[in-house]
C-alpha atoms as a PDB file:
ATOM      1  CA  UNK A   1      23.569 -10.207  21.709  1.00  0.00           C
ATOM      2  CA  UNK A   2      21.669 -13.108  20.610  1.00  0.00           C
ATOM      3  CA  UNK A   3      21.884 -14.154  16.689  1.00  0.00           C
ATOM      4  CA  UNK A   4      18.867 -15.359  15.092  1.00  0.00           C
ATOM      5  CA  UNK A   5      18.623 -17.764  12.310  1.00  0.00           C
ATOM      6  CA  UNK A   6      18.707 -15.457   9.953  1.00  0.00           C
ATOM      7  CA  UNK A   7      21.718 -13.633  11.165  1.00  0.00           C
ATOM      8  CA  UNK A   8      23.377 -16.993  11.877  1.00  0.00           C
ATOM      9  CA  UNK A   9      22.596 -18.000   7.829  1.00  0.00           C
ATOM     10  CA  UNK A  10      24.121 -14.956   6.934  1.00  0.00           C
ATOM     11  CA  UNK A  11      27.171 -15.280   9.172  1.00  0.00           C
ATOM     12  CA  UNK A  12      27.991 -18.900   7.745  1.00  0.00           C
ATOM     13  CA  UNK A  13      28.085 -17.078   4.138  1.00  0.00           C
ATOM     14  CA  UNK A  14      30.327 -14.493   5.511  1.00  0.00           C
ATOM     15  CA  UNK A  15      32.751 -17.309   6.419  1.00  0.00           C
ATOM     16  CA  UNK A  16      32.336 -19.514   3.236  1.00  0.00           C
ATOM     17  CA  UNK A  17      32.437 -16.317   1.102  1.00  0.00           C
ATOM     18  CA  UNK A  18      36.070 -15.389   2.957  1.00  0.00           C
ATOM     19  CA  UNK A  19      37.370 -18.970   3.338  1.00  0.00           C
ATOM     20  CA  UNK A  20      36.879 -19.371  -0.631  1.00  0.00           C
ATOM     21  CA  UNK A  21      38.780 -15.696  -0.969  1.00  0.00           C
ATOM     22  CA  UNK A  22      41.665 -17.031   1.292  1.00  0.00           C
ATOM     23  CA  UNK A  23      41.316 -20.385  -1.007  1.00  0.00           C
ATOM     24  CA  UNK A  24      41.946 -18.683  -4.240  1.00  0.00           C
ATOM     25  CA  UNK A  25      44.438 -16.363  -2.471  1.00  0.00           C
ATOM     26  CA  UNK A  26      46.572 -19.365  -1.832  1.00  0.00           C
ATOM     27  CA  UNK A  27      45.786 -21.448  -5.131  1.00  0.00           C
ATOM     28  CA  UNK A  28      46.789 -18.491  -7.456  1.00  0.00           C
ATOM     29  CA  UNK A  29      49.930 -17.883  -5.015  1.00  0.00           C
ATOM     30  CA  UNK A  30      50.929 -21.562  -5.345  1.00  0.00           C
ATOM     31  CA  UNK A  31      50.876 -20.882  -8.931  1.00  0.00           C
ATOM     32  CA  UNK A  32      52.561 -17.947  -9.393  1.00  0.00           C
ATOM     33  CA  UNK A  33      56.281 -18.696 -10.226  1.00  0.00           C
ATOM     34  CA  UNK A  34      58.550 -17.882  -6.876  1.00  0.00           C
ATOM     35  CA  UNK A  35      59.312 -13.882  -6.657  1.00  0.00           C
ATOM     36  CA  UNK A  36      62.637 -13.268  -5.643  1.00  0.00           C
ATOM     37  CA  UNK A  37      61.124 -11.339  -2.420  1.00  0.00           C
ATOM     38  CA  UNK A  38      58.461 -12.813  -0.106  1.00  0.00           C
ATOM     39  CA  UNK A  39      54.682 -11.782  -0.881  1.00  0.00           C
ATOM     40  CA  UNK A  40      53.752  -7.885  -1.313  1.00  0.00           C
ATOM     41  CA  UNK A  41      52.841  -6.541   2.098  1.00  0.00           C
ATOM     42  CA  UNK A  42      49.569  -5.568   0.745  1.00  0.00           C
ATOM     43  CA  UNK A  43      48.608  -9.483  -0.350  1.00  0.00           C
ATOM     44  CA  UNK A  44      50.013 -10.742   3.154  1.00  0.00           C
ATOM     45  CA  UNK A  45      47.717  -7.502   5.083  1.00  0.00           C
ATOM     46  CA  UNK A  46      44.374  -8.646   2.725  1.00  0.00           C
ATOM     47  CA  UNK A  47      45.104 -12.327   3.330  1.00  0.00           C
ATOM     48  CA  UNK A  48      45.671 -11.556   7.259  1.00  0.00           C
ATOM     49  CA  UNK A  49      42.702  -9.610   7.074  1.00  0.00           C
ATOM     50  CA  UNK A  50      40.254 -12.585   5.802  1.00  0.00           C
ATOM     51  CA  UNK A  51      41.382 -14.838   7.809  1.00  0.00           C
ATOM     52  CA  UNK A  52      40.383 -12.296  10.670  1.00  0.00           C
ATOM     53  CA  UNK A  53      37.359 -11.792   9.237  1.00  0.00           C
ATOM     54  CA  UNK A  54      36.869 -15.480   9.595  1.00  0.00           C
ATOM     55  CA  UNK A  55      37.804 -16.106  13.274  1.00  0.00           C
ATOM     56  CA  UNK A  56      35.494 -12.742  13.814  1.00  0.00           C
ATOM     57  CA  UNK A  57      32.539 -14.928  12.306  1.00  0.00           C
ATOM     58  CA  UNK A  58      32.686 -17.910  13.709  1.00  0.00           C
ATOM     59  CA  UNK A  59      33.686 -16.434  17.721  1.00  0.00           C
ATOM     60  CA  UNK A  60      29.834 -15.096  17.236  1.00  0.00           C
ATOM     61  CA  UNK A  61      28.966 -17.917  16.532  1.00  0.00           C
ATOM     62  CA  UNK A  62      30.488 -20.035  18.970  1.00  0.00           C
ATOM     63  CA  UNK A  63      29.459 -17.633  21.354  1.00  0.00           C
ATOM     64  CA  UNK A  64      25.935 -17.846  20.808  1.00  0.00           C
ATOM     65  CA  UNK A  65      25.826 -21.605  20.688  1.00  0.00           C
ATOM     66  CA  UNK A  66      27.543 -21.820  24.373  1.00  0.00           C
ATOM     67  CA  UNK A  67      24.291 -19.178  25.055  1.00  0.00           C
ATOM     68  CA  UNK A  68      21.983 -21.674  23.650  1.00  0.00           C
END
């Protein structure tokens, strides 16, 4: 599967669109005060699942560079 430039445009957004959700994932954890349990499953499983997302995104795109 070769990406175009088009779908390589739109797979950079993908990836700055989910690193900014992991970014302000983190930022407002960091600034909530310290619960007396580690983070809700559910926050850890969405943040797990961005960062995913991410590494997803950019092994197409790695892979098509190597292709040329």
């Amino acid at each position: 599967m070769e990406l175009d430039l088009d779908e390589s445009s739109l797979a950079i957004g993908r990836i700055e669109r989910a690193l900014s959700r992991i970014e302000k994932a983190l930022a407002d954890r960091a600034n909530r005060p310290a619960p007396p349990v580690a983070a809700p499953a559910a926050d850890q499983s969405a943040l797990k699942a961005e960062v995913a997302a991410v590494i997803g995104e950019l092994d197409l795109l790695i892979a098509e560079a190597k292709r040329g």
